[in-house]
Protein backbone atom coordinates (compact mmCIF):
# COMPACT_ATOMS: atom_id res chain seq x y z
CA UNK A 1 0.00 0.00 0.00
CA UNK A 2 1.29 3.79 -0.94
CA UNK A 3 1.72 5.96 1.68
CA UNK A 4 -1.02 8.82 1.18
CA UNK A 5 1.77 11.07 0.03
CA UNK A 6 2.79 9.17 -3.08
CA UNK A 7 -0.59 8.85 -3.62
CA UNK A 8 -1.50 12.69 -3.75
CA UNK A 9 1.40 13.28 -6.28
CA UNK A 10 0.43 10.86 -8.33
CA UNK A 11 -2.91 12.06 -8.54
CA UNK A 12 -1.04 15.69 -9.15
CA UNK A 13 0.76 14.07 -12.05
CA UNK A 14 -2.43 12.66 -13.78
CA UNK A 15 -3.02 16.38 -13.87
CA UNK A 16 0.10 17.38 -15.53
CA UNK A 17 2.67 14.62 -16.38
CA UNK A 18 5.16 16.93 -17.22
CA UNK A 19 5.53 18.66 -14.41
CA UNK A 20 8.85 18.99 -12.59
CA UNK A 21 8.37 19.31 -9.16
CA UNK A 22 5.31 16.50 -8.76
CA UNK A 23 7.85 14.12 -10.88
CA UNK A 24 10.54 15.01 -8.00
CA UNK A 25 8.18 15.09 -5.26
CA UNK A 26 6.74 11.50 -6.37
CA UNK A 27 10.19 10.25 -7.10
CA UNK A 28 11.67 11.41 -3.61
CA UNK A 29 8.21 9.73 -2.06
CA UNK A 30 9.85 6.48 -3.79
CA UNK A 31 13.01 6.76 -2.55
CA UNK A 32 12.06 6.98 0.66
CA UNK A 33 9.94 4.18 0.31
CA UNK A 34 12.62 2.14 -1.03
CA UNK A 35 11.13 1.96 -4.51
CA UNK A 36 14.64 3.06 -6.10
CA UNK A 37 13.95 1.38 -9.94
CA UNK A 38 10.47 3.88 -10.19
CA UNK A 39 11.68 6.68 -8.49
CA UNK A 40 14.70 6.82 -10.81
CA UNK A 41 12.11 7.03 -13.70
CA UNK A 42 10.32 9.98 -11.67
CA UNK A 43 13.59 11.67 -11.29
CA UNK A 44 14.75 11.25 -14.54
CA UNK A 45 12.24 12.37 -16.34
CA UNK A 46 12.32 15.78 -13.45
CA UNK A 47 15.46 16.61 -14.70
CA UNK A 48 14.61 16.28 -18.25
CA UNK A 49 11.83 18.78 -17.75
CA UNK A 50 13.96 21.26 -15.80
CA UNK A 51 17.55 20.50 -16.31
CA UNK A 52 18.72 22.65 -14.07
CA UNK A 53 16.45 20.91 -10.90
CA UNK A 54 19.64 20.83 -8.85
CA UNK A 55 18.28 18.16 -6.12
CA UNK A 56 16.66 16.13 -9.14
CA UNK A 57 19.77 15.01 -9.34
CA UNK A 58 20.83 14.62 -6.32
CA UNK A 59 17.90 12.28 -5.26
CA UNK A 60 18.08 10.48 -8.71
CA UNK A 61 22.12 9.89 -8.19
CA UNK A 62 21.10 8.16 -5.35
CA UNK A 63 18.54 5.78 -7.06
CA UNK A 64 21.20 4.87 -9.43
CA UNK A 65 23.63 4.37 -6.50
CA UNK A 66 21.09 2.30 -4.69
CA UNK A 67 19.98 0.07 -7.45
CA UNK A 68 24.77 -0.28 -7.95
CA UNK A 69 24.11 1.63 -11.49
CA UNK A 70 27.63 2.95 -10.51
CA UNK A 71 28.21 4.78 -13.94
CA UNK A 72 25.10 6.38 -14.53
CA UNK A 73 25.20 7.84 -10.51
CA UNK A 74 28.14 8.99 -11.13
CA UNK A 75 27.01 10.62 -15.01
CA UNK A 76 24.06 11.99 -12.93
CA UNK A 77 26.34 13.06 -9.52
CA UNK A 78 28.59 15.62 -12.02
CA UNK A 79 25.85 17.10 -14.24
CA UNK A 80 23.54 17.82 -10.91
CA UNK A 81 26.98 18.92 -9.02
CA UNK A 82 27.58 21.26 -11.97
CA UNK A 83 24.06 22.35 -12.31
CA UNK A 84 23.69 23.18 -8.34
CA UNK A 85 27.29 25.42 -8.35
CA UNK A 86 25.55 27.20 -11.16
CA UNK A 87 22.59 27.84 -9.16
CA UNK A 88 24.56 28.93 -5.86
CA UNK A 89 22.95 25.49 -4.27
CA UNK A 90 25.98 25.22 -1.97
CA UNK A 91 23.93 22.55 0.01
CA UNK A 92 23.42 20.60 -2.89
CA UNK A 93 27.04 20.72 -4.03
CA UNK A 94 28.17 19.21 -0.62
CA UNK A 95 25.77 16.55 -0.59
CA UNK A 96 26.40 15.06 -3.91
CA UNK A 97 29.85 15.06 -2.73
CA UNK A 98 29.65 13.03 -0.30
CA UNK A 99 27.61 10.83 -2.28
CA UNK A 100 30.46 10.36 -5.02
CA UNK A 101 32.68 9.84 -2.21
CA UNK A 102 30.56 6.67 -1.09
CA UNK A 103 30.94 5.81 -4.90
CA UNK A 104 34.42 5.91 -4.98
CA UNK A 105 34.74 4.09 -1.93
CA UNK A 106 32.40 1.14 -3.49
CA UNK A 107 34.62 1.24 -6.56
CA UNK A 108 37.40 0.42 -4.88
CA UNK A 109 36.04 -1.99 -3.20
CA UNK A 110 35.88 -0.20 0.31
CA UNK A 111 32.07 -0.69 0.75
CA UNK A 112 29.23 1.66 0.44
């Protein structure tokens, strides 16, 4: 069962399924729920409707991290790192950092 949440945005996205922030807001519901294959879908198709949706990216790195699609997390991790700097989304910046830094680490072998 969907938590009443995800349910509302998808209702809001029946309404306009090219809207940005409900394909974010439903993808980030996802995530959370540990739905990481359809929220990366959500997300991806966020940041194709607003390329410069800075934590998009951030939240759809993370899919790809968490379903160990290493090389498109870390395609995803530099476009959204570029894209926040651009905007002045310092936050942003330092938390896809430390998200490539747990990618590194699993590419060498050191765990996530």
């Amino acid at each position: 069962m969907e938590s009443p949440r995800t349910e509302m945005f998808r209702k809001l996205l029946q309404r306009d399924a090219t809207n940005p922030m409900v394909l974010y807001s439903l993808g980030n519901e996802l995530f959370k729920e540990g739905r990481h294959a359809e929220a990366r879908d959500h997300l991806k198709r966020a940041v194709e409707h607003k390329p410069d949706y800075s934590v998009a990216y951030r939240v759809l790195g993370r899919a790809h991290f968490e379903l160990g699609e290493d090389a498109e997390a870390r395609d995803v991790f530099e476009r959204g790192r570029r894209v926040a700097e651009a905007n002045g989304d310092l936050q942003t910046v330092k938390e896809i950092d430390v998200f490539r830094r747990r990618l590194d680490k699993r590419g060498a072998g050191e765990g996530s």
